[in-house]
C-alpha atoms as a PDB file:
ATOM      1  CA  UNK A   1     236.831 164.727 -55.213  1.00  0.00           C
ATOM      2  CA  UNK A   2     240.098 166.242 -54.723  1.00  0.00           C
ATOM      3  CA  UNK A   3     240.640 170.159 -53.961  1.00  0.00           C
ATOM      4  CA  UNK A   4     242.049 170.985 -57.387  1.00  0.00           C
ATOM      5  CA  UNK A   5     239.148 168.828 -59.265  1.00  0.00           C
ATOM      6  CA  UNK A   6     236.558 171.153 -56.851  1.00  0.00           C
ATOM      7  CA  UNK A   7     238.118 174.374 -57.732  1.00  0.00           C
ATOM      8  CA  UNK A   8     237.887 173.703 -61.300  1.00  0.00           C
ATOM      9  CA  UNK A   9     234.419 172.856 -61.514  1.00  0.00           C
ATOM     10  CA  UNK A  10     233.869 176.146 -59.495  1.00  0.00           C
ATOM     11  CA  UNK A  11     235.666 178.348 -61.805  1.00  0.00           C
ATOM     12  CA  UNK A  12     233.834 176.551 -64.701  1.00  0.00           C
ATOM     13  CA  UNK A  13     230.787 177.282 -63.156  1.00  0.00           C
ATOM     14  CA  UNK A  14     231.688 181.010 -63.011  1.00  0.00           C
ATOM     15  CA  UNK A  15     233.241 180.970 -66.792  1.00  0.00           C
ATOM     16  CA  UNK A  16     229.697 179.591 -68.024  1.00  0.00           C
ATOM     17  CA  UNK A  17     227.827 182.302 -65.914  1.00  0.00           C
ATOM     18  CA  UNK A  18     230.239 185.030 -67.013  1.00  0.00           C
ATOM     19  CA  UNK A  19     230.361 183.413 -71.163  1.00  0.00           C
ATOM     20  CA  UNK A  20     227.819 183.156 -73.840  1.00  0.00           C
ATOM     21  CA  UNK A  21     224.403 181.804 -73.120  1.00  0.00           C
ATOM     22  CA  UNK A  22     225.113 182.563 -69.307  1.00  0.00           C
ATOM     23  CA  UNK A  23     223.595 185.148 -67.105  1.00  0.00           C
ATOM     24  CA  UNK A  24     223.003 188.379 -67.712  1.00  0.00           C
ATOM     25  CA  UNK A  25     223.837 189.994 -64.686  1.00  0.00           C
ATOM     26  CA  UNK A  26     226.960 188.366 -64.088  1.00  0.00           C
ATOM     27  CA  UNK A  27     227.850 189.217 -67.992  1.00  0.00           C
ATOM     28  CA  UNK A  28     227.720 192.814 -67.340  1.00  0.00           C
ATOM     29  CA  UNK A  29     229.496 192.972 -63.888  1.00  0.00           C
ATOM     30  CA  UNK A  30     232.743 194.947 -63.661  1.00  0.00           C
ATOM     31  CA  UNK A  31     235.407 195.617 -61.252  1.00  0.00           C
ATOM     32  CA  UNK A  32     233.699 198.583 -60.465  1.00  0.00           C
ATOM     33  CA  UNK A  33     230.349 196.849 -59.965  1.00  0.00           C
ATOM     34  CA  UNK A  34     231.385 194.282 -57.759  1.00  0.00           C
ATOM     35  CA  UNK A  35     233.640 196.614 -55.459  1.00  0.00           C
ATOM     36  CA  UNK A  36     230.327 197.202 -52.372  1.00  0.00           C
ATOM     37  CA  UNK A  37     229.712 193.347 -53.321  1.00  0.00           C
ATOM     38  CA  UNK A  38     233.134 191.985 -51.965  1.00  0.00           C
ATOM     39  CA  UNK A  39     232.981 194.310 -49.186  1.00  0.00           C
ATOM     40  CA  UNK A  40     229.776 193.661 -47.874  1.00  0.00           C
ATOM     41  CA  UNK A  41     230.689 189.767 -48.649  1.00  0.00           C
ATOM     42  CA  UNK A  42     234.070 190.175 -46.369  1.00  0.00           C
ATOM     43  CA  UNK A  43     232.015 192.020 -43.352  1.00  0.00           C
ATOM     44  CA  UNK A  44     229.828 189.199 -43.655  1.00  0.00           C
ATOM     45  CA  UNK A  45     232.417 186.663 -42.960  1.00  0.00           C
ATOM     46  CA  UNK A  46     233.824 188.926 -39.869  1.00  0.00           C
ATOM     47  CA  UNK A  47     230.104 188.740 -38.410  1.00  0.00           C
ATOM     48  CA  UNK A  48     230.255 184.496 -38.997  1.00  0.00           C
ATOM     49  CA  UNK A  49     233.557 184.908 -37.077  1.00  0.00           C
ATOM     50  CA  UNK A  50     231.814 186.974 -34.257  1.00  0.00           C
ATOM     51  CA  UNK A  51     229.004 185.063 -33.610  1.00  0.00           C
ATOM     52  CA  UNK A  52     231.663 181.419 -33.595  1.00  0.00           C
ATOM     53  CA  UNK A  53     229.258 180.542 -36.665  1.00  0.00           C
ATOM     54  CA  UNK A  54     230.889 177.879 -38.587  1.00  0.00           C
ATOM     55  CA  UNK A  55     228.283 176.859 -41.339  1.00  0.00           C
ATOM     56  CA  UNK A  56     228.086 180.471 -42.102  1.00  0.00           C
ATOM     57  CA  UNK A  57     231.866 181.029 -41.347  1.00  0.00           C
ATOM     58  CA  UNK A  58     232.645 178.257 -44.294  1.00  0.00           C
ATOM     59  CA  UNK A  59     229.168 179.828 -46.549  1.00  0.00           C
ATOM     60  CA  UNK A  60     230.706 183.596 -45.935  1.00  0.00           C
ATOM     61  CA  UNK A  61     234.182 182.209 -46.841  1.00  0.00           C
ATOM     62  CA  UNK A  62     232.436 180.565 -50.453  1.00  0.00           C
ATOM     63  CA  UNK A  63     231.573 183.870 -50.670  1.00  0.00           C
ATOM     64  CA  UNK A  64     234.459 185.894 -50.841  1.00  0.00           C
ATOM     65  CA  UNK A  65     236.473 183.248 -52.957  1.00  0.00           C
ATOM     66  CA  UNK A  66     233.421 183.564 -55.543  1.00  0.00           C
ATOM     67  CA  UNK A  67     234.116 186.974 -55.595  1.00  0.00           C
ATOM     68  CA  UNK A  68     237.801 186.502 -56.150  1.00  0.00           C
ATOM     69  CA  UNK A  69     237.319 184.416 -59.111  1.00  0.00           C
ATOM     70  CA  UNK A  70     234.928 186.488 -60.421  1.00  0.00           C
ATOM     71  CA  UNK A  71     237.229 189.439 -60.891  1.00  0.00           C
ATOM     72  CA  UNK A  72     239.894 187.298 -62.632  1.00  0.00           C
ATOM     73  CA  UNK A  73     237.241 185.582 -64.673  1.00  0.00           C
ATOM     74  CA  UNK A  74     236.665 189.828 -65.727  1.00  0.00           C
ATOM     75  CA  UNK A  75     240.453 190.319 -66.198  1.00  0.00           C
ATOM     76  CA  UNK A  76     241.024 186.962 -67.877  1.00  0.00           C
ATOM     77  CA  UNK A  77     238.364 188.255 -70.431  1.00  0.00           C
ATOM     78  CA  UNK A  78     240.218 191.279 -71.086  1.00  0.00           C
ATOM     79  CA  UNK A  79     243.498 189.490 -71.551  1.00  0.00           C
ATOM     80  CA  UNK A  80     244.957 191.103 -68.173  1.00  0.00           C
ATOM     81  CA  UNK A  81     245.611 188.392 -65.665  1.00  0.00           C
ATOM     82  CA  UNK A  82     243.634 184.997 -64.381  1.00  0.00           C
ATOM     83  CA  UNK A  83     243.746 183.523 -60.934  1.00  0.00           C
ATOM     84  CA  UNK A  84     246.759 181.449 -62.116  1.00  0.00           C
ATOM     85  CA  UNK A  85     248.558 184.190 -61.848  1.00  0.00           C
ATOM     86  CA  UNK A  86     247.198 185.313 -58.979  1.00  0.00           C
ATOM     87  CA  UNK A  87     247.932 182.303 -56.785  1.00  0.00           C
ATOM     88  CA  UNK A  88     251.551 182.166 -58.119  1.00  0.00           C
ATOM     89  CA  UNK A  89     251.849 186.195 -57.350  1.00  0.00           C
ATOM     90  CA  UNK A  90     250.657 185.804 -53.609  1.00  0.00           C
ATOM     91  CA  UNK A  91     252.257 182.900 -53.336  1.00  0.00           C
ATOM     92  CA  UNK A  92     256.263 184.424 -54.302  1.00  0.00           C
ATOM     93  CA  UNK A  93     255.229 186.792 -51.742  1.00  0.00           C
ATOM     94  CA  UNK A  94     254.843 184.886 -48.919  1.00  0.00           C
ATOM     95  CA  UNK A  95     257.658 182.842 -49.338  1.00  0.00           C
ATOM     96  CA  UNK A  96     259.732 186.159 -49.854  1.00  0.00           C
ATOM     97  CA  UNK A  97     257.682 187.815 -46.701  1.00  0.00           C
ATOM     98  CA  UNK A  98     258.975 184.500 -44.362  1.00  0.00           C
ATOM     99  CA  UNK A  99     262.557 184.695 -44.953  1.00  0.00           C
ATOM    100  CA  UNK A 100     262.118 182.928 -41.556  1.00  0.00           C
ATOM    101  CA  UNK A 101     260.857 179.515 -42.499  1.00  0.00           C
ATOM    102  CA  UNK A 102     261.870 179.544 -46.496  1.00  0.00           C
ATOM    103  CA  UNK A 103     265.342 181.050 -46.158  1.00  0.00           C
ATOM    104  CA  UNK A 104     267.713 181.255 -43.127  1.00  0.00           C
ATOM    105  CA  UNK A 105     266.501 184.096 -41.224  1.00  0.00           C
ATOM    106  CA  UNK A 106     265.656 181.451 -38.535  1.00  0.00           C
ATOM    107  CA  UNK A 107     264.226 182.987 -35.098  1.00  0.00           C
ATOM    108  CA  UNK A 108     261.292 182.205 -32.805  1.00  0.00           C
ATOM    109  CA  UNK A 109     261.034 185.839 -32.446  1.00  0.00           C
ATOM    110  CA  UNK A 110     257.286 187.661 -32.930  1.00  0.00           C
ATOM    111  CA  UNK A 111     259.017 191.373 -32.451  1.00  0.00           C
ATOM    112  CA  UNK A 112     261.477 190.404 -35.258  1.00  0.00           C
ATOM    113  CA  UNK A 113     259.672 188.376 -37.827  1.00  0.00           C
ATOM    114  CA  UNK A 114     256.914 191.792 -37.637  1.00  0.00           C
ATOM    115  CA  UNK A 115     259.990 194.163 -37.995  1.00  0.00           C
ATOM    116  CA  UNK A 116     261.400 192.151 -40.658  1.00  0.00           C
ATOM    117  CA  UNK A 117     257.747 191.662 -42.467  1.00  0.00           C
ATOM    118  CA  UNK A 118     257.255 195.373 -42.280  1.00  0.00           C
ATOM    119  CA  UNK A 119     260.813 196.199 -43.739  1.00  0.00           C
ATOM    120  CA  UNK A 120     260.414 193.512 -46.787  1.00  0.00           C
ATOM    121  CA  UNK A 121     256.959 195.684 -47.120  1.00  0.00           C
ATOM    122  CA  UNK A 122     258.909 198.625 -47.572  1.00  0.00           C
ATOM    123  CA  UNK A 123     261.437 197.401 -50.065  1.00  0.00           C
ATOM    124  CA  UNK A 124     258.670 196.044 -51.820  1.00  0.00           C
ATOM    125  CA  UNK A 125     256.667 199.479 -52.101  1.00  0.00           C
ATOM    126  CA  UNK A 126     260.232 201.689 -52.832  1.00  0.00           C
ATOM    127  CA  UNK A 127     260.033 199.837 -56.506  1.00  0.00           C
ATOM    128  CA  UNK A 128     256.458 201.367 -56.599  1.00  0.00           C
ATOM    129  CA  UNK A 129     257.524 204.489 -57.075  1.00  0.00           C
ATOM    130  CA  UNK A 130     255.965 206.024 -54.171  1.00  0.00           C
ATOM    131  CA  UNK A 131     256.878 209.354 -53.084  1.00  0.00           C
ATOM    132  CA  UNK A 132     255.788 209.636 -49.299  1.00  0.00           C
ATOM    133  CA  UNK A 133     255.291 207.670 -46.114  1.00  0.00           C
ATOM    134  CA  UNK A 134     251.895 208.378 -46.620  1.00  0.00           C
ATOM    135  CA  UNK A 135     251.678 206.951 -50.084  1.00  0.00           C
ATOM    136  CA  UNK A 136     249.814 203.221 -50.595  1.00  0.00           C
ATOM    137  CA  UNK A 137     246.747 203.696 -48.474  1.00  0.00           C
ATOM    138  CA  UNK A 138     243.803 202.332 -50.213  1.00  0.00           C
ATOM    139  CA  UNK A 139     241.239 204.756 -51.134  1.00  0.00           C
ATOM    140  CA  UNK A 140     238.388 202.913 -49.860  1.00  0.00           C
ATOM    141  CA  UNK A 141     239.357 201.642 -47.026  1.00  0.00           C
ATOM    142  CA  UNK A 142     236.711 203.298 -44.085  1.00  0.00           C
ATOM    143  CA  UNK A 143     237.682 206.014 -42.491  1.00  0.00           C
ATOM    144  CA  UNK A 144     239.003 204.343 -39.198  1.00  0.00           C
ATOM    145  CA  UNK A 145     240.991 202.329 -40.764  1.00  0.00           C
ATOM    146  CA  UNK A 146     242.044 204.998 -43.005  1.00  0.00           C
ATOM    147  CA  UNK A 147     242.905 207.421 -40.352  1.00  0.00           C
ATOM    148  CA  UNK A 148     244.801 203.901 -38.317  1.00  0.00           C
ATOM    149  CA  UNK A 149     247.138 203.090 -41.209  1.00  0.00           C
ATOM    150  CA  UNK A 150     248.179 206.559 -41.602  1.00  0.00           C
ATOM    151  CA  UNK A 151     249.030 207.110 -38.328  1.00  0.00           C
ATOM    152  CA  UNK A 152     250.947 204.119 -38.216  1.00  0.00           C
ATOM    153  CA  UNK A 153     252.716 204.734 -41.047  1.00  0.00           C
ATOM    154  CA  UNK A 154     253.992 207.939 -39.874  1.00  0.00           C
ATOM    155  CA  UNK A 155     255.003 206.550 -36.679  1.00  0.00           C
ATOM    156  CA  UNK A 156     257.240 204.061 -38.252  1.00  0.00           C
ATOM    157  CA  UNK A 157     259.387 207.083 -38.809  1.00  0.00           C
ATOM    158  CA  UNK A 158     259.554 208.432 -35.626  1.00  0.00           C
ATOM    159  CA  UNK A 159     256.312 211.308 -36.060  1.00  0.00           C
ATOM    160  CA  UNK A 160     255.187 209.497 -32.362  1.00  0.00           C
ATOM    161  CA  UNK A 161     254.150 210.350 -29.002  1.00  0.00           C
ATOM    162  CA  UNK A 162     256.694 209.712 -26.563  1.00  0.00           C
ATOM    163  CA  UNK A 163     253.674 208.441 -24.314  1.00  0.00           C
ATOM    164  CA  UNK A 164     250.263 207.675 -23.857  1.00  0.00           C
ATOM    165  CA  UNK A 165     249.792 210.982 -21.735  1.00  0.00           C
ATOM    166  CA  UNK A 166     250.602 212.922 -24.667  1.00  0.00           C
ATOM    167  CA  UNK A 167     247.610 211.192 -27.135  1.00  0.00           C
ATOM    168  CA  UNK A 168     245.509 211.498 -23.808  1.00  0.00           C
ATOM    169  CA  UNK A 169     246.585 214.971 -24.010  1.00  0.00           C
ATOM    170  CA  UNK A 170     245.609 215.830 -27.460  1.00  0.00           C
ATOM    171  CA  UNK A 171     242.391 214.415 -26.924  1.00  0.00           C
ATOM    172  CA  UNK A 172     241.570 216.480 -24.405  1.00  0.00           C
ATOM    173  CA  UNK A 173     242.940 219.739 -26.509  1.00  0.00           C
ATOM    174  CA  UNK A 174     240.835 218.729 -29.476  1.00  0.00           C
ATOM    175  CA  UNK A 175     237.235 218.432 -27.477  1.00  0.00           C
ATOM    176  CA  UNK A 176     238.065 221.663 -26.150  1.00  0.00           C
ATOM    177  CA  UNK A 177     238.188 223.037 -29.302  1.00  0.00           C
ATOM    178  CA  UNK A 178     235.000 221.332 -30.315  1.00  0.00           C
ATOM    179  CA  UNK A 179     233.402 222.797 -27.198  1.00  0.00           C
ATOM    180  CA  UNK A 180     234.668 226.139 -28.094  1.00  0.00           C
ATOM    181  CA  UNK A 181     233.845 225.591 -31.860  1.00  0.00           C
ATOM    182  CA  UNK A 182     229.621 224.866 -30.342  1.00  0.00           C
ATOM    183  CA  UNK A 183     229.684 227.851 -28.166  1.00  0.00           C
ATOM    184  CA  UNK A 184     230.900 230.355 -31.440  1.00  0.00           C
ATOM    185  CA  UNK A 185     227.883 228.423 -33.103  1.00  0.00           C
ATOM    186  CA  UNK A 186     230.434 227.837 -36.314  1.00  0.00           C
ATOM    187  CA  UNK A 187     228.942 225.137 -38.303  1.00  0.00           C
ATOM    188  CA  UNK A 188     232.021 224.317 -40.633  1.00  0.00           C
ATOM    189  CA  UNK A 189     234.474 224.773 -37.302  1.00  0.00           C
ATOM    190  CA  UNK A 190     232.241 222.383 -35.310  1.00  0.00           C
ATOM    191  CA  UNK A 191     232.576 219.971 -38.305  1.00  0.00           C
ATOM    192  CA  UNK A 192     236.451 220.585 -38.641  1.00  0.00           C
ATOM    193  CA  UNK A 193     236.996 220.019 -34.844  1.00  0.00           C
ATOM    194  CA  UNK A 194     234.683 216.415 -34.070  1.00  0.00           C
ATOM    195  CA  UNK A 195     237.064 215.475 -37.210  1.00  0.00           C
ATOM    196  CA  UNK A 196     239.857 216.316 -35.498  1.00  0.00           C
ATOM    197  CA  UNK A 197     238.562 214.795 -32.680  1.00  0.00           C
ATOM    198  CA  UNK A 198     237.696 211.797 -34.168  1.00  0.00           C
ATOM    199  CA  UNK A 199     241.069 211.399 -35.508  1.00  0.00           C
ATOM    200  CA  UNK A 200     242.838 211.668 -31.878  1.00  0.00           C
ATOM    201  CA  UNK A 201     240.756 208.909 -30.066  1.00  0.00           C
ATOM    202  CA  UNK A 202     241.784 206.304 -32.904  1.00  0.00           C
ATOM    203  CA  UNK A 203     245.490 207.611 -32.633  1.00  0.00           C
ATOM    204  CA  UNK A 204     244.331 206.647 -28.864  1.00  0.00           C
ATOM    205  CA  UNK A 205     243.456 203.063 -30.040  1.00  0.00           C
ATOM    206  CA  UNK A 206     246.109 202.566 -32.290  1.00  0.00           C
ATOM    207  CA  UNK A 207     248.872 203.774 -29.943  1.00  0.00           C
ATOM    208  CA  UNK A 208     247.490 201.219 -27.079  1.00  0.00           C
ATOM    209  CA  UNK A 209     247.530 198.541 -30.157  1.00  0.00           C
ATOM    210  CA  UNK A 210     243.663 198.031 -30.879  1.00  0.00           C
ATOM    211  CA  UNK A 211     241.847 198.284 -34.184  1.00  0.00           C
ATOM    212  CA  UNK A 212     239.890 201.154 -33.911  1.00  0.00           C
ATOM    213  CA  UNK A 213     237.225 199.793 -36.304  1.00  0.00           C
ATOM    214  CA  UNK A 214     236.719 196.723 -33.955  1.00  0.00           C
ATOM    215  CA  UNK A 215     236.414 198.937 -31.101  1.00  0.00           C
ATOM    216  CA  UNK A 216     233.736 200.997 -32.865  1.00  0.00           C
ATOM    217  CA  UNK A 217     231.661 197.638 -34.022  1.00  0.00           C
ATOM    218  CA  UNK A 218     231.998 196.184 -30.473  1.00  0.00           C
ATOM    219  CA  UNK A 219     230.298 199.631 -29.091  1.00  0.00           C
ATOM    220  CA  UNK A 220     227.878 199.773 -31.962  1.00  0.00           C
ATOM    221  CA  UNK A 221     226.917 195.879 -31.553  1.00  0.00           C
ATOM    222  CA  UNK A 222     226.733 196.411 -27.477  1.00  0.00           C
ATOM    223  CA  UNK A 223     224.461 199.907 -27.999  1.00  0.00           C
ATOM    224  CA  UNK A 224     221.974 198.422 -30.001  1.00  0.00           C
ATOM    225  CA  UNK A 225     221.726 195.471 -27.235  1.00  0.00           C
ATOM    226  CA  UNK A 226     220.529 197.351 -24.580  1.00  0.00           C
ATOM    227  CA  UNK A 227     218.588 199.678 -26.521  1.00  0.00           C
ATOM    228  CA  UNK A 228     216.498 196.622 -27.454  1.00  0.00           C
ATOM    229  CA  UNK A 229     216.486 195.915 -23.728  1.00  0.00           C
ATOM    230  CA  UNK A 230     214.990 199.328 -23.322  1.00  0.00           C
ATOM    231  CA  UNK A 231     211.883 198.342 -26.036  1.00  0.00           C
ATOM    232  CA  UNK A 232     211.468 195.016 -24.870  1.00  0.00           C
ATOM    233  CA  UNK A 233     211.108 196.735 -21.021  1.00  0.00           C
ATOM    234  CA  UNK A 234     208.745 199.581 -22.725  1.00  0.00           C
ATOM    235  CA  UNK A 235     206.843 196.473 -24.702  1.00  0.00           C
ATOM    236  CA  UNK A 236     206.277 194.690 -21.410  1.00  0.00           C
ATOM    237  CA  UNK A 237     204.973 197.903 -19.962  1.00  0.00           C
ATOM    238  CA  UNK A 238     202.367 198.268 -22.449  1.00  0.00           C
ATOM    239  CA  UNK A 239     204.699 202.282 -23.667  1.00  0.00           C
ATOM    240  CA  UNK A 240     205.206 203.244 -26.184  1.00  0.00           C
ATOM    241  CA  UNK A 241     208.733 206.167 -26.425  1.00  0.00           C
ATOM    242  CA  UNK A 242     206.355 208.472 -26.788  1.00  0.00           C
ATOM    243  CA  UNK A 243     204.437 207.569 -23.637  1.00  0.00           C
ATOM    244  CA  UNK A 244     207.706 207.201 -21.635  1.00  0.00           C
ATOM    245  CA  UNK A 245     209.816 209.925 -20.317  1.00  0.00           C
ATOM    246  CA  UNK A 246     213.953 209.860 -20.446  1.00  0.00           C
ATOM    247  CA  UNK A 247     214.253 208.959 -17.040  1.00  0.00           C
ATOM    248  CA  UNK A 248     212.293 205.545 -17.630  1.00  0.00           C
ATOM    249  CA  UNK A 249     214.075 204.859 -20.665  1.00  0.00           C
ATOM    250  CA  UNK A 250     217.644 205.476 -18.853  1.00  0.00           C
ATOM    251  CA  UNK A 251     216.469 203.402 -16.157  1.00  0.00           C
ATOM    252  CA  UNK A 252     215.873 200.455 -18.603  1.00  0.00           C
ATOM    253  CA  UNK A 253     219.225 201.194 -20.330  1.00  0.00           C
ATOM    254  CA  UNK A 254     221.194 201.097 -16.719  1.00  0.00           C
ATOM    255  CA  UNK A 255     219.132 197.451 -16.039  1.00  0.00           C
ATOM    256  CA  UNK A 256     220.264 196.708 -19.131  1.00  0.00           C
ATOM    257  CA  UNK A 257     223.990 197.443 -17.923  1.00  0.00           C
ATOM    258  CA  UNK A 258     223.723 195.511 -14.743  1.00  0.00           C
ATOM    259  CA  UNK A 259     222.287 192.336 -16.395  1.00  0.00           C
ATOM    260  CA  UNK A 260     225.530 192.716 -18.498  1.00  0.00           C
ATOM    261  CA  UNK A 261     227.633 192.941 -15.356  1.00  0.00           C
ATOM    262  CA  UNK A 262     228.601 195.977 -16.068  1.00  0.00           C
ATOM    263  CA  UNK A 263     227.506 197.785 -12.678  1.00  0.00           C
END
C-alpha cells in the first residue's frame, strides 16, 4: 500500500472516531483539550530519540501525526481549514525559506543559509502586524525556552554582550542579590532575584549556543541516576534514609560519580 493510500485510511479512521456513531471522547475534544495531549505526545518522541529507541521513535512519531490530524479533523468540522491546506501552507514555506535549493540563492554556506532563513522569518512576521522584537513568542512554550527565544530575539538587534565575561558577570551580580535578598529574609525579593537568576544562567547557555531546556533535562535525567544509586547502595545495606545519615548518603552519591567517570 502506497503512502497516500495509508494516510487516507488514517484520516478516515480519525473522521469515523471524530463523526456520528464514533467515540465519545474524541467527539468532544477541542483545540483546547488536546493542547497538554500533543505536548506530552512530542516530549515523548524526544525521550524515543534519547534513549536511540526506534520502535518507539516511529510509535511516538504515529503519535504526534495523530494529533495533527486530529486538530484539522476539529477545524475541518468547523469549516476553518483541513490538513490539505495545511500540507500545501508548510509546504510554500519551505520552498520560500530555501531560496537556496528552489531559487538561485545558491551557496554551500551554513552561516548564510541561517542568516538568510532568519531574515525571510522576519519579512514573514512584519506582514503580521507585530509591533516589537519581542512580539511572536508562543505563550506556552516553558519557561526556558521562553526566556531562550527572547533573549535571542533581542540579540538579533544588537541588545548583546560583547563577551562571555560579561553574562559570567551578570550571573555573578544576580546570586549576589539573591544572597542579599535571603539574608533581609524578603520572601517576594528572594522570589524576584532566583528569577532573575534563573534568567542569566540560560542567557549563559544561549550565548555559548546550547538549549537551555536540554541542558536542564540532561541534569535532571543524570540527578535522578545517581540518586537511585544512592537507594540501591542504602537497599543493599539493609537502611533505610531515615536510618542513614548525610554523610553516607553523599558518599553513595560521590560512588555514584566515579562509576560515571566523573572523578
Amino acid at each position: 500500500m502506497c503512502l497516500g493510500e495509508n494516510f487516507k485510511k488514517l484520516e478516515e479512521t480519525i473522521t469515523r472516531l471524530c463523526g456520528e456513531g464514533g467515540c465519545p471522547w474524541d467527539q468532544k475534544q477541542t483545540h483546547l483539550t488536546l493542547k497538554k495531549y500533543l505536548i506530552e505526545e512530542a516530549y515523548e518522541v524526544l525521550e524515543a530519540i534519547d534513549n536511540r529507541d526506534d520502535e518507539a521513535l516511529k510509535e511516538e512519531l504515529g503519535d504526534v501525526l495523530y494529533q495533527i490530524l486530529f486538530h484539522c479533523q476539529i477545524a475541518e468540522k468547523e469549516g476553518r481549514f483541513d490538513i490539505n491546506s495545511v500540507i500545501i501552507s508548510i509546504n510554500e514555506k519551505m520552498i520560500r525559506r530555501h531560496p537556496h535549493v528552489f531559487a538561485d540563492r545558491k551557496t554551500d554556506s551554513i552561516q548564510e543559509i541561517k542568516d538568510r532563513w532568519e531574515e525571510i522569518k522576519l519579512e514573514e512576521k512584519s506582514k503580521k502586524d507585530r509591533l516589537s522584537v519581542v512580539d511572536g513568542i508562543p505563550v506556552g512554550l516553558p519557561a526556558l525556552q521562553k526566556a531562550q527565544k527572547l533573549q535571542k530575539k533581542v540579540a538579533k538587534v544588537g541588545f548583546e554582550w560583547d563577551s562571555v565575561d560579561g553574562v559570567i558577570e551578570k550571573i555573578e551580580e544576580e546570586l549576589d542579590e539573591v544572597k542579599e535578598a535571603i539574608s533581609g529574609k524578603e520572601e517576594s525579593k528572594v522570589s524576584e532575584e532566583l528569577g532573575d537568576l534563573m534568567f542569566a544562567v540560560v542567557n549563559l547557555a544561549r550565548y555559548m549556543g546550547k538549549e537551555a531546556e536540554y541542558l536542564l533535562h540532561d541534569a535532571v535525567k543524570k540527578f535522578t541516576a545517581r540518586f537511585r544509586y544512592v537507594e540501591d547502595g542504602l537497599k543493599a545495606q539493609n537502611k533505610s534514609f531515615a536510618d542513614s545519615s548525610l554523610e553516607e548518603m553523599e558518599s553513595l552519591w560521590n560512588a555514584a560519580k566515579v562509576k560515571e567517570g566523573k572523578e
